[in-house]
C-alpha atoms as a PDB file:
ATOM      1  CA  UNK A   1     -16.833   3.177  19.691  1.00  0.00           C
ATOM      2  CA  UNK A   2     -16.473   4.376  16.267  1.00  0.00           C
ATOM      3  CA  UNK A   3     -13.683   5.554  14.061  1.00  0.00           C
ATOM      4  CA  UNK A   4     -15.140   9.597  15.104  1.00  0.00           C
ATOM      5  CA  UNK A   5     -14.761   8.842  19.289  1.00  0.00           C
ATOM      6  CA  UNK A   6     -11.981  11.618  20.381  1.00  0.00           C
ATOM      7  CA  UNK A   7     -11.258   8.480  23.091  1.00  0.00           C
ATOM      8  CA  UNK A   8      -8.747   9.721  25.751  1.00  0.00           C
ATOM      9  CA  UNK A   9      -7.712   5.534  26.102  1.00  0.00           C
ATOM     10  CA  UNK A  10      -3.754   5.854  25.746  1.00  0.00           C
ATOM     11  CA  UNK A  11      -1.431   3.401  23.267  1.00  0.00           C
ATOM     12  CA  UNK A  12       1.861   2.327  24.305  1.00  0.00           C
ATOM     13  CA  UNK A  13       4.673   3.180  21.619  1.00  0.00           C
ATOM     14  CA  UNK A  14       8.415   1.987  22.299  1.00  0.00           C
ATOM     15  CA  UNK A  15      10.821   4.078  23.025  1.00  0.00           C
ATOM     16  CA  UNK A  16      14.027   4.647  21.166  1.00  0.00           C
ATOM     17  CA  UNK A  17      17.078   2.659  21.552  1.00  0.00           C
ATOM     18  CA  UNK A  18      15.481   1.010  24.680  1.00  0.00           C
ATOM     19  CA  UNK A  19      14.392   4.044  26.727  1.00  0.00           C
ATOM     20  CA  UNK A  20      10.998   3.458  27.998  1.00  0.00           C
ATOM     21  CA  UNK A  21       7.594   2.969  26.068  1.00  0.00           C
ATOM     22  CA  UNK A  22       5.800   6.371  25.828  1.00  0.00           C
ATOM     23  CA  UNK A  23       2.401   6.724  26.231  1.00  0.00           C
ATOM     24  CA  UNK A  24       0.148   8.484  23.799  1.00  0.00           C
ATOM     25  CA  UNK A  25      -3.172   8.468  22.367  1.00  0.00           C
ATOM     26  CA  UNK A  26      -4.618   8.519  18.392  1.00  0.00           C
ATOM     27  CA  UNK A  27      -6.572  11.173  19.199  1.00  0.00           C
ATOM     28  CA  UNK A  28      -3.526  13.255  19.999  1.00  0.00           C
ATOM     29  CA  UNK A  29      -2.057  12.189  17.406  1.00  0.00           C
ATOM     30  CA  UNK A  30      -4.831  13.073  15.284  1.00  0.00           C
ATOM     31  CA  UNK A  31      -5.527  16.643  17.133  1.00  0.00           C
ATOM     32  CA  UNK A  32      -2.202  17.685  17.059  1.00  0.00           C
ATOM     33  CA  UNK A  33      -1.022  16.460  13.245  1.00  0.00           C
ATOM     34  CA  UNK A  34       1.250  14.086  14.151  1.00  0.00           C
ATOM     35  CA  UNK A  35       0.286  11.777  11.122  1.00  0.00           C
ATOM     36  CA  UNK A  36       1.844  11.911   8.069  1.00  0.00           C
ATOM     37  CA  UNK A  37       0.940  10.266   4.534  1.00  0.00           C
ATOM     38  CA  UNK A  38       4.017   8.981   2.809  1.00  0.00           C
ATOM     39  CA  UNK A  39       3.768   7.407  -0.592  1.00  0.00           C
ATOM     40  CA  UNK A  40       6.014   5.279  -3.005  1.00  0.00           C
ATOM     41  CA  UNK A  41       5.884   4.402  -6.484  1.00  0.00           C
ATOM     42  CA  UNK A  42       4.888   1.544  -7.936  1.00  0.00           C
ATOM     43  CA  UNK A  43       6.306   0.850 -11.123  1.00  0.00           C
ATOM     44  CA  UNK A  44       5.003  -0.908 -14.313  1.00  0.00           C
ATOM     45  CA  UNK A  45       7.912  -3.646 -15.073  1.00  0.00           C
ATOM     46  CA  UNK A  46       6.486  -3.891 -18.862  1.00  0.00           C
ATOM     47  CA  UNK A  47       6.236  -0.201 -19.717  1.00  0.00           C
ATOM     48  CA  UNK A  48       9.173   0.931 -17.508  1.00  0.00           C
ATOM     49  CA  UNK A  49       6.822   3.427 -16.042  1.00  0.00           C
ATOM     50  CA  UNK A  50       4.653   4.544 -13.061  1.00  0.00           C
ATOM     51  CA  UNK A  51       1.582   2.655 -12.575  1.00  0.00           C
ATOM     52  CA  UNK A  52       0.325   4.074  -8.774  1.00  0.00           C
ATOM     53  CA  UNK A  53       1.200   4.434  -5.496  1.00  0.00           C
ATOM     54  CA  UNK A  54       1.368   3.184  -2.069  1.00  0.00           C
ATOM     55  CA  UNK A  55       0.390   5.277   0.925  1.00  0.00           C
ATOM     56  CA  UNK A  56       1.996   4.775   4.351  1.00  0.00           C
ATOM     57  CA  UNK A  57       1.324   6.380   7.711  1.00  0.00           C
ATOM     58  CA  UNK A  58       3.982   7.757   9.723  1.00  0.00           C
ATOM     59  CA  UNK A  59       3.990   9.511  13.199  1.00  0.00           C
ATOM     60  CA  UNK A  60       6.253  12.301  13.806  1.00  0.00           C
ATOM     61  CA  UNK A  61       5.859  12.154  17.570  1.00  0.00           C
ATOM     62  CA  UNK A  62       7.331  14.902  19.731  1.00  0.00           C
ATOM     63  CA  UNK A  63       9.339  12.610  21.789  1.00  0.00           C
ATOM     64  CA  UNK A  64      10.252   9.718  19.992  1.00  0.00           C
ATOM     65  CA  UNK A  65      10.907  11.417  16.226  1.00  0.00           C
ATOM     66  CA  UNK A  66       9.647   9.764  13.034  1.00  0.00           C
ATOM     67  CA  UNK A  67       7.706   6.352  14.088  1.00  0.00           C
ATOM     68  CA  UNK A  68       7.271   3.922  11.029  1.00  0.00           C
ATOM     69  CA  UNK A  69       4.050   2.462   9.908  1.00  0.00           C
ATOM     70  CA  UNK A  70       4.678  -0.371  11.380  1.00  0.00           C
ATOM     71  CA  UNK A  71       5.784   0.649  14.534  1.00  0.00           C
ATOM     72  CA  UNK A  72       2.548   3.157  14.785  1.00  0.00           C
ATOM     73  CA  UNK A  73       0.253  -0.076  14.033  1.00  0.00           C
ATOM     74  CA  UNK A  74       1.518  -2.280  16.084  1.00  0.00           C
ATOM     75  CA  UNK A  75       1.373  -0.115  19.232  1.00  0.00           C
ATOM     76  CA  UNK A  76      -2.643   0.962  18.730  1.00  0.00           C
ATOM     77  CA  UNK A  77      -5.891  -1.081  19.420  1.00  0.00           C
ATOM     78  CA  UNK A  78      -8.642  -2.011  17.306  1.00  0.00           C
ATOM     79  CA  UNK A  79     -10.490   1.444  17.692  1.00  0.00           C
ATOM     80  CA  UNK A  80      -6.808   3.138  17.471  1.00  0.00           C
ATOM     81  CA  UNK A  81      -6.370   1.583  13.808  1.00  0.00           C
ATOM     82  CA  UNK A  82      -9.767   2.120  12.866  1.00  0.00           C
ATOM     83  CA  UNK A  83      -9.055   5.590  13.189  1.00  0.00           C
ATOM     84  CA  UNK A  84      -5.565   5.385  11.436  1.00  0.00           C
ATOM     85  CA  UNK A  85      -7.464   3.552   9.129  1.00  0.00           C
ATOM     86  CA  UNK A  86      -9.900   6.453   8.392  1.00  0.00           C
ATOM     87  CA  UNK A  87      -7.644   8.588   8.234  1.00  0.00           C
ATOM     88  CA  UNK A  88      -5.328   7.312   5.770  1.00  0.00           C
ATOM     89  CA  UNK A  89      -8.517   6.942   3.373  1.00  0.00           C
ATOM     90  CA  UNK A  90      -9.359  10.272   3.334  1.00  0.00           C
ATOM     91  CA  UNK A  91      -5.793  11.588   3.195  1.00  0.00           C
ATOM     92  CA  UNK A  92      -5.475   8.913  -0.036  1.00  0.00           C
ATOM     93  CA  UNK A  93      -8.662  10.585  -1.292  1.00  0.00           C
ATOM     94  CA  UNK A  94      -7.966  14.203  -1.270  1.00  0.00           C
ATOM     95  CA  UNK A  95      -4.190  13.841  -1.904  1.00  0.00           C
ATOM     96  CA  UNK A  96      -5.385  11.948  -5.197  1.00  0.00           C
ATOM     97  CA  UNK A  97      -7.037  15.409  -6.541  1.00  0.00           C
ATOM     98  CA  UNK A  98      -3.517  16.991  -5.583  1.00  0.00           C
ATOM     99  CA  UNK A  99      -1.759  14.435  -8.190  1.00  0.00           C
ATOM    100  CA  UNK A 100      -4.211  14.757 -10.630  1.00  0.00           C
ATOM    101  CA  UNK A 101      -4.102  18.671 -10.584  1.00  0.00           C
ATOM    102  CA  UNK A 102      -0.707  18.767 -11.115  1.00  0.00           C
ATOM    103  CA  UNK A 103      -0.853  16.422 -13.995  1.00  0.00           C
ATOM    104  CA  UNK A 104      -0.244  12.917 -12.482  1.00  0.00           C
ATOM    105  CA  UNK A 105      -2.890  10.068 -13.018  1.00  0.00           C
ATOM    106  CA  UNK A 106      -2.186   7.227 -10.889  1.00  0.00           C
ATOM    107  CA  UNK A 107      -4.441   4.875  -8.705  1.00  0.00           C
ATOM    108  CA  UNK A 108      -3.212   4.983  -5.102  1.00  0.00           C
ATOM    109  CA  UNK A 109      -3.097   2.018  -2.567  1.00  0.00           C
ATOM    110  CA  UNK A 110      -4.065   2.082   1.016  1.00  0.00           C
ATOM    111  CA  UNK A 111      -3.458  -0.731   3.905  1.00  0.00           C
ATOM    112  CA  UNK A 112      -6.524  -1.578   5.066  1.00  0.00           C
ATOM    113  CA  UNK A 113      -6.708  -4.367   8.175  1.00  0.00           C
ATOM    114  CA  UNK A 114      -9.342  -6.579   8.764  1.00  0.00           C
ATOM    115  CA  UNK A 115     -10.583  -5.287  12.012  1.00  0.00           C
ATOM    116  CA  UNK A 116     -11.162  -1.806  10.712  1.00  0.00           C
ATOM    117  CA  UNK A 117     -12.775  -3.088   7.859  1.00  0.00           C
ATOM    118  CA  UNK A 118     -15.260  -4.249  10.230  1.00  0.00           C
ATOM    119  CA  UNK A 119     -15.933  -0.823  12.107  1.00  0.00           C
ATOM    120  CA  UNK A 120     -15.412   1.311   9.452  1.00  0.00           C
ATOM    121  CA  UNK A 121     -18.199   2.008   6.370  1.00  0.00           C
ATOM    122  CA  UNK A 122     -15.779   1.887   3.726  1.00  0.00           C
ATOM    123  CA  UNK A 123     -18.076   1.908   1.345  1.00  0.00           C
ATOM    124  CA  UNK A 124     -19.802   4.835   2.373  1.00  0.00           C
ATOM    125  CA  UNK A 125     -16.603   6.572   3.411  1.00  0.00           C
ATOM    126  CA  UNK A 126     -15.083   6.823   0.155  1.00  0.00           C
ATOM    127  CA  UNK A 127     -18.765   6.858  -1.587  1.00  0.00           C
ATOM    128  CA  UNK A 128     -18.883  10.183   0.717  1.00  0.00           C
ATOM    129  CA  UNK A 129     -15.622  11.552  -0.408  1.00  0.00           C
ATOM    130  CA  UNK A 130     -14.092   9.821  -3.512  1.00  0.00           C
ATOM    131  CA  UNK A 131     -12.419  13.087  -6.429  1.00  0.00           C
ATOM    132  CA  UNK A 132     -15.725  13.819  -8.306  1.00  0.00           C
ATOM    133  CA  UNK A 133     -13.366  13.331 -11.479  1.00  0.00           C
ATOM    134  CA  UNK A 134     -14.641  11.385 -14.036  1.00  0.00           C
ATOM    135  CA  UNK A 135     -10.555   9.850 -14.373  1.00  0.00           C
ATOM    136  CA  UNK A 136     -10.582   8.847 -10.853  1.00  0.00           C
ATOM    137  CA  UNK A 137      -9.121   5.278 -11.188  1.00  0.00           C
ATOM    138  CA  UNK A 138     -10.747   4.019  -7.978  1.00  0.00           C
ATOM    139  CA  UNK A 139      -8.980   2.316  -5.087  1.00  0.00           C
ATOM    140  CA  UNK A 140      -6.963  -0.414  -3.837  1.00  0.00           C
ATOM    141  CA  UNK A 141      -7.787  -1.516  -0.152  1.00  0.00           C
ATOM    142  CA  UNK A 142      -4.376  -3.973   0.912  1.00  0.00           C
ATOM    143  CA  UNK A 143      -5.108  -6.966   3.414  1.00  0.00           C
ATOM    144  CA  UNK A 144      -2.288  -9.523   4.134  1.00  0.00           C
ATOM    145  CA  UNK A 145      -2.633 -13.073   3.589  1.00  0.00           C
ATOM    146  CA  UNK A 146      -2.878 -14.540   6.433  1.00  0.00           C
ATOM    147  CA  UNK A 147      -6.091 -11.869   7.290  1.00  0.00           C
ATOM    148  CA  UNK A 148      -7.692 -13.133   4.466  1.00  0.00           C
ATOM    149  CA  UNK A 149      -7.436 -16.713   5.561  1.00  0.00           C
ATOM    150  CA  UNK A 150      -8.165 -16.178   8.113  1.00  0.00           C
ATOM    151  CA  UNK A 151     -11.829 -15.889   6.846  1.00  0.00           C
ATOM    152  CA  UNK A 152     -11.860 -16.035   3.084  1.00  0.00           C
ATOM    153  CA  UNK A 153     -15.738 -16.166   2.887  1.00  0.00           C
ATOM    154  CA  UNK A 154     -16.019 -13.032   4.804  1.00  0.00           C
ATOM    155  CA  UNK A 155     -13.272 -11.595   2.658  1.00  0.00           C
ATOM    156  CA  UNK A 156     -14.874 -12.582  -0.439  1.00  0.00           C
ATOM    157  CA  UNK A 157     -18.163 -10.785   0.585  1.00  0.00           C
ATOM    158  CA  UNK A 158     -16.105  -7.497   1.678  1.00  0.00           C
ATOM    159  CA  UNK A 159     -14.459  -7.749  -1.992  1.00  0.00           C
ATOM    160  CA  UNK A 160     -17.376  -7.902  -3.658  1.00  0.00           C
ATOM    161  CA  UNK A 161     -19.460  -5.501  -1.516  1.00  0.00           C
ATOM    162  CA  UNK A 162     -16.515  -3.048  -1.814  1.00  0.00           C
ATOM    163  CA  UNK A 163     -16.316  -3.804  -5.871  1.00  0.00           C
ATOM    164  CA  UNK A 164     -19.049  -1.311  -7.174  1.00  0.00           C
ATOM    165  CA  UNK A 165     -17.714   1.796  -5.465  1.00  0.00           C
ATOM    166  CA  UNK A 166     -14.534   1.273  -7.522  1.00  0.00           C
ATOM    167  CA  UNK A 167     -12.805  -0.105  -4.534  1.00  0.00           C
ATOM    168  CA  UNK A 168     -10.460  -3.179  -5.502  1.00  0.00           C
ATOM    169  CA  UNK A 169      -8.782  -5.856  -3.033  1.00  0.00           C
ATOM    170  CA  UNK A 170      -4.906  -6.793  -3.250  1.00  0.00           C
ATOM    171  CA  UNK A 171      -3.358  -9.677  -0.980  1.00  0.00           C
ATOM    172  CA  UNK A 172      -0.707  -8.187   0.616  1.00  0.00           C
ATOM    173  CA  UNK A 173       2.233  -9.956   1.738  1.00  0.00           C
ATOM    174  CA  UNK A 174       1.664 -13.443  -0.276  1.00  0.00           C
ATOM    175  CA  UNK A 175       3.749 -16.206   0.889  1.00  0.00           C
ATOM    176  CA  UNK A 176       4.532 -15.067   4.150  1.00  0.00           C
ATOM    177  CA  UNK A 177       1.713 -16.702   5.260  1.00  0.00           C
ATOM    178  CA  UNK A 178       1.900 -20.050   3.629  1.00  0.00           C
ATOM    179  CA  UNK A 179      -1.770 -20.323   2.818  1.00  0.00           C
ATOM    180  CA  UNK A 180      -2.882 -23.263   0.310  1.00  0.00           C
ATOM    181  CA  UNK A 181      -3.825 -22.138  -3.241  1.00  0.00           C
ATOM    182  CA  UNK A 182      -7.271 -22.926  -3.182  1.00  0.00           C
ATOM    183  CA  UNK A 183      -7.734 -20.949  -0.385  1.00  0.00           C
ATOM    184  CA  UNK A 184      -7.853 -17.659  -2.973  1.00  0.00           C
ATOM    185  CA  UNK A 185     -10.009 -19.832  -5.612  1.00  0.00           C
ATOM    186  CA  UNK A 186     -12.985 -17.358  -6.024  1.00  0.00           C
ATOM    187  CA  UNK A 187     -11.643 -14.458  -3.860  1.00  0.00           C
ATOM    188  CA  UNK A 188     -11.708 -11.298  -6.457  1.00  0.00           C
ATOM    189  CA  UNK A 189      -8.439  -9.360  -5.779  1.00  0.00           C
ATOM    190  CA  UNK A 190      -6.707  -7.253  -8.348  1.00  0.00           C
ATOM    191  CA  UNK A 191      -2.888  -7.357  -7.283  1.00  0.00           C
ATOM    192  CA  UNK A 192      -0.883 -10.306  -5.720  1.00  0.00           C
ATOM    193  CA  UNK A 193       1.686  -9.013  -3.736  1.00  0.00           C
ATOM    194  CA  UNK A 194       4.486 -10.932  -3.243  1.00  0.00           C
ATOM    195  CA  UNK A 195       6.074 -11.148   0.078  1.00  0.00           C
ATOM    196  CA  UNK A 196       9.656  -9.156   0.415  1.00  0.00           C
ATOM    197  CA  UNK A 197      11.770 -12.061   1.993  1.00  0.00           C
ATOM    198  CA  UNK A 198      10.911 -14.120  -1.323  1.00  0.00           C
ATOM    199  CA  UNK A 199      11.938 -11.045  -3.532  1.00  0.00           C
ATOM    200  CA  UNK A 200      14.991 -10.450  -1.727  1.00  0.00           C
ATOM    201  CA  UNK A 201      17.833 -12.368  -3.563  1.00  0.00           C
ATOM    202  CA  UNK A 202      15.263 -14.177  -6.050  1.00  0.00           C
ATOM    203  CA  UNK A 203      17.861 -13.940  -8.908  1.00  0.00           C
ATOM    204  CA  UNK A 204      20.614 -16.120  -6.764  1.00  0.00           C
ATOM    205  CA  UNK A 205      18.344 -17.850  -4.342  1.00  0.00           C
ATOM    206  CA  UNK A 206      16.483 -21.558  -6.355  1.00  0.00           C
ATOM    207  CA  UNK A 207      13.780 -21.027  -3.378  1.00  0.00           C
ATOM    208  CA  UNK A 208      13.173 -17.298  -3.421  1.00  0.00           C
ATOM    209  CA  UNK A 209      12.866 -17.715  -7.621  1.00  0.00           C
ATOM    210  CA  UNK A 210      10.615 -20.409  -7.293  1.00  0.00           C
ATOM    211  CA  UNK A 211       8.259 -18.757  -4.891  1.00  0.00           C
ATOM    212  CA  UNK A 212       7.874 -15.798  -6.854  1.00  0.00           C
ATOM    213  CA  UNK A 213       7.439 -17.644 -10.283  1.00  0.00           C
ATOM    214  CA  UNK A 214       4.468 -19.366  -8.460  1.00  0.00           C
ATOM    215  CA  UNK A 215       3.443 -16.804  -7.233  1.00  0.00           C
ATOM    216  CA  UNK A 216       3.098 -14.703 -10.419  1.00  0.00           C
ATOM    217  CA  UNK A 217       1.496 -17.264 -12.445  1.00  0.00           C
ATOM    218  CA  UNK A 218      -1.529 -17.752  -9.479  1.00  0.00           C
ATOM    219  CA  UNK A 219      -1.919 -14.509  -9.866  1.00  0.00           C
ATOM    220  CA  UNK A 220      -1.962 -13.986 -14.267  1.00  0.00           C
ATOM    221  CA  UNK A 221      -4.323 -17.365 -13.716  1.00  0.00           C
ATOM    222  CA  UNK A 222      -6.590 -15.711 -11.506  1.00  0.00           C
ATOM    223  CA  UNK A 223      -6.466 -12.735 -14.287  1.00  0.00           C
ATOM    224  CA  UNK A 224      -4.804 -10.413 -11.534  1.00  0.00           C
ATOM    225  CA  UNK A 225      -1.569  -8.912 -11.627  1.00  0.00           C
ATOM    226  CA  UNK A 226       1.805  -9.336  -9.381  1.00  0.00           C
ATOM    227  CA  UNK A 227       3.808  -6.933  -7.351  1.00  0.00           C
ATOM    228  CA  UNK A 228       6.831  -7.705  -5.795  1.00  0.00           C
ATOM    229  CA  UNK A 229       7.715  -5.421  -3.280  1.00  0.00           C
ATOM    230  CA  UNK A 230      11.132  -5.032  -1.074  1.00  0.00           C
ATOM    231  CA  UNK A 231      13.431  -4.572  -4.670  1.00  0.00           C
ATOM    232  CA  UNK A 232      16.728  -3.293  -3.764  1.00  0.00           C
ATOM    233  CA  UNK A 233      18.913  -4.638  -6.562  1.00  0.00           C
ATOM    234  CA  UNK A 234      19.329  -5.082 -10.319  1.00  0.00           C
ATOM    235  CA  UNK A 235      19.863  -8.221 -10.372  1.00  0.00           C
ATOM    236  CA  UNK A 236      16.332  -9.207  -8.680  1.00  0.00           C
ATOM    237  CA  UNK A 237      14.842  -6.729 -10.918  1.00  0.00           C
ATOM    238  CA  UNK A 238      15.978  -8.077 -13.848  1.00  0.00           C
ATOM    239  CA  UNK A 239      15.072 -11.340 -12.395  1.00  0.00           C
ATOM    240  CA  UNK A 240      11.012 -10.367 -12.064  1.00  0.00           C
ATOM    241  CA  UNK A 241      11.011  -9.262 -14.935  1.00  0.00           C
ATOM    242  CA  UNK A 242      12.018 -12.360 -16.837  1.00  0.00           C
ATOM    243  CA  UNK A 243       9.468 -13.789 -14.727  1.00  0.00           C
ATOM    244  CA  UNK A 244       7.064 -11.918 -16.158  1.00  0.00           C
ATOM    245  CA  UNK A 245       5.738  -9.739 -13.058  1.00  0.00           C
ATOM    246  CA  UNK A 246       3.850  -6.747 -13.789  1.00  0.00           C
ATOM    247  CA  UNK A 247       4.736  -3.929 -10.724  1.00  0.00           C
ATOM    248  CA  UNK A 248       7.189  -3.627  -8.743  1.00  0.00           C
ATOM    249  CA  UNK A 249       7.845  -1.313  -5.181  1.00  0.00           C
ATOM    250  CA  UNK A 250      11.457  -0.975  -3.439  1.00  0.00           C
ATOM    251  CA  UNK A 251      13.858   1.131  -2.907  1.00  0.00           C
ATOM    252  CA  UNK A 252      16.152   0.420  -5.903  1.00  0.00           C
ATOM    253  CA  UNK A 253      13.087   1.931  -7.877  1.00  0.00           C
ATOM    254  CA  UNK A 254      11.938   5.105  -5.518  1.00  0.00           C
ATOM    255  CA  UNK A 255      11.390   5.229  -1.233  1.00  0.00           C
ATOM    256  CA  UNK A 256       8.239   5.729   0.269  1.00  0.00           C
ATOM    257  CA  UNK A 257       8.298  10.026   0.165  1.00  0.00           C
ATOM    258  CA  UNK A 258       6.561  12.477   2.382  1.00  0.00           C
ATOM    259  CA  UNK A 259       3.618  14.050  -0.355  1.00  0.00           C
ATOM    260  CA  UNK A 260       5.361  17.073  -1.113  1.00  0.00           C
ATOM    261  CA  UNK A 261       8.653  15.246  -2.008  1.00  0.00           C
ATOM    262  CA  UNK A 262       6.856  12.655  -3.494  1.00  0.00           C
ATOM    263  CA  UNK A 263       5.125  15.173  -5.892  1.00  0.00           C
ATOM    264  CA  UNK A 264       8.481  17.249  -6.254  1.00  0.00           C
ATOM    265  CA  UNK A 265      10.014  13.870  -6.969  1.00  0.00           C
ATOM    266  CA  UNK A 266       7.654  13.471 -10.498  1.00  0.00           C
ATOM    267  CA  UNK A 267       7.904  17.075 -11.214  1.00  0.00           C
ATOM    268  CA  UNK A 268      12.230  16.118 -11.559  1.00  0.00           C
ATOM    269  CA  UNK A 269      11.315  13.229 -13.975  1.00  0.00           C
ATOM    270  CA  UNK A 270       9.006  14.260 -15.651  1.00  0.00           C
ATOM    271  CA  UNK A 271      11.246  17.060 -16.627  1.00  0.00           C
ATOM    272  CA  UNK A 272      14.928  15.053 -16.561  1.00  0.00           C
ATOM    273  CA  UNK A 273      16.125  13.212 -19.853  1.00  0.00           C
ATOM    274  CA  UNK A 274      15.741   9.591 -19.063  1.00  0.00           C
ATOM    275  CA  UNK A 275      18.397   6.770 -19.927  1.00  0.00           C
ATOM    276  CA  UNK A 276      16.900   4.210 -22.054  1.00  0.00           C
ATOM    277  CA  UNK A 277      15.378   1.346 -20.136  1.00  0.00           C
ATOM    278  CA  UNK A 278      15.478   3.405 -16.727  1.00  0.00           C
ATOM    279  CA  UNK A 279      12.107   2.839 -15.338  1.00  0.00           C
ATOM    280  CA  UNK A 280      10.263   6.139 -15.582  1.00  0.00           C
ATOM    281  CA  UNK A 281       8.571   7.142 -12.712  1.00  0.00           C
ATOM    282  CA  UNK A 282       6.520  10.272 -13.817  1.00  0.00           C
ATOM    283  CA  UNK A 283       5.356   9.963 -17.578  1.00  0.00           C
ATOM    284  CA  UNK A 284       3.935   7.093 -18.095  1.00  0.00           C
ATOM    285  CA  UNK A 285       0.273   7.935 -16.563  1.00  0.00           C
ATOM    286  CA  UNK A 286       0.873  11.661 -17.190  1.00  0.00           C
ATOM    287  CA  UNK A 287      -1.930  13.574 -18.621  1.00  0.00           C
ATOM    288  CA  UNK A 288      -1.161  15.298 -21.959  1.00  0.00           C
END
């Protein structure tokens, strides 16, 4: 089956607050535009400014409400996220041209699981349908750790098949899955992402700090960058930054936003006077 099949083979997706799983199917989902491409900001912890974005899938499903990413992954099957998959790409893809036209350069992220990666042409998918603009940044495909270990030579051939059509690779989720070091000697990723539970309380925590110092200088050795994600206050902010980590995604610094908000959102900056050393989420990639 490939990521096109209009399969009628039904998901299960939990119910609200206990009430039974309802039954549903991606190509429903699909068919009836159910999905919806959310995006936060990630911002450049050197410059103060924004450096991309990260796109996330919702569902708004007509009988449970707003499903998270998460919760929409979790309840589909290989051919199910292949689809989700595809469909996140080219939503990343065209929604880039949207940014760009309204005066916004930024190089978008998409979550990109193993499995798909395996029935899906990604190379010829974005090849197929990548902006035509000559300041297209390319893209960043996300796998988690603990997919990559799974089968780091496999992952190092994807990387570096992917690597000509502009198409980078960022570990997602690094320490969660307690992988050795020299299990990523060789593997060409861009971004180390640095799992939330160690960011979370990093400036008080001896264990959280110490994970995430690692952690950022693997990744500066390996000539990639670090992003901690889950920041929610100043103090762990302040914190990564000592440490000398390059991005940064939470909600202290902006929540994943529905396109249209998340565009309205940069229009406000962009236009708002700016407290020194706020962290500027509009300007810093904006075209002149």
């Amino acid at each position: 089956m490939t990521a096109h099949d209009q399969s009628e083979s039904r998901d299960r997706l939990p119910g609200p607050d206990g009430v039974a799983a309802i039954s549903i199917s991606i190509a429903d989902a699909l068919s009836n535009g159910w999905l919806d491409i959310w995006y936060q900001p990630k911002i450049d912890l050197r410059r103060k400014c924004l450096a991309g974005a990260e796109a996330f899938t919702y569902m708004h499903h007509p009988q449970t409400g707003l499903l998270r990413p998460e919760d929409v992954r979790g309840a589909l099957d290989e051919d199910g996220i292949a689809k989700l998959t595809e469909h996140a790409l080219m939503t990343a893809l065209q929604d880039w041209t949207e940014f760009f036209d309204a005066g916004f350069k930024m190089r978008l992220s998409v979550n990109v699981p193993a499995t798909a990666i395996s029935k899906l042409s990604i190379n010829a998918l974005i090849g197929t349908n990548r902006p035509r603009s000559e300041n297209w940044p390319g893209l960043i495909l996300e796998m988690t750790e603990d997919q990559i270990v799974r089968d780091v030579q496999v992952t190092h051939q994807i990387a570096n098949e992917l690597k000509p059509g502009e198409i980078d690779l960022a570990i997602d989720e690094f320490g969660a899955g307690y992988s050795s070091f020299s299990n990523l000697r060789g593997l060409p990723f861009t971004e180390l992402k640095l799992h939330k539970s160690f960011v979370r309380n990093c400036a008080v925590d001896l264990t959280n700090a110490a994970m995430c110092q690692t952690a950022i200088d693997l990744a500066h050795r390996f000539g990639s960058a670090a992003v901690a994600v889950g920041i929610e206050n100043s103090a762990d902010l302040q914190a990564l930054m000592v440490m000398g980590c390059d991005y940064g995604q939470g909600l202290l610094l902006a929540p994943p936003l529905p396109k249209g908000e998340f565009l309205d959102a940069l229009r406000q900056h962009a236009a708002a006077p700016r407290p020194a050393g706020t962290p500027d989420i509009a300007n810093s990639e904006r075209i002149a």
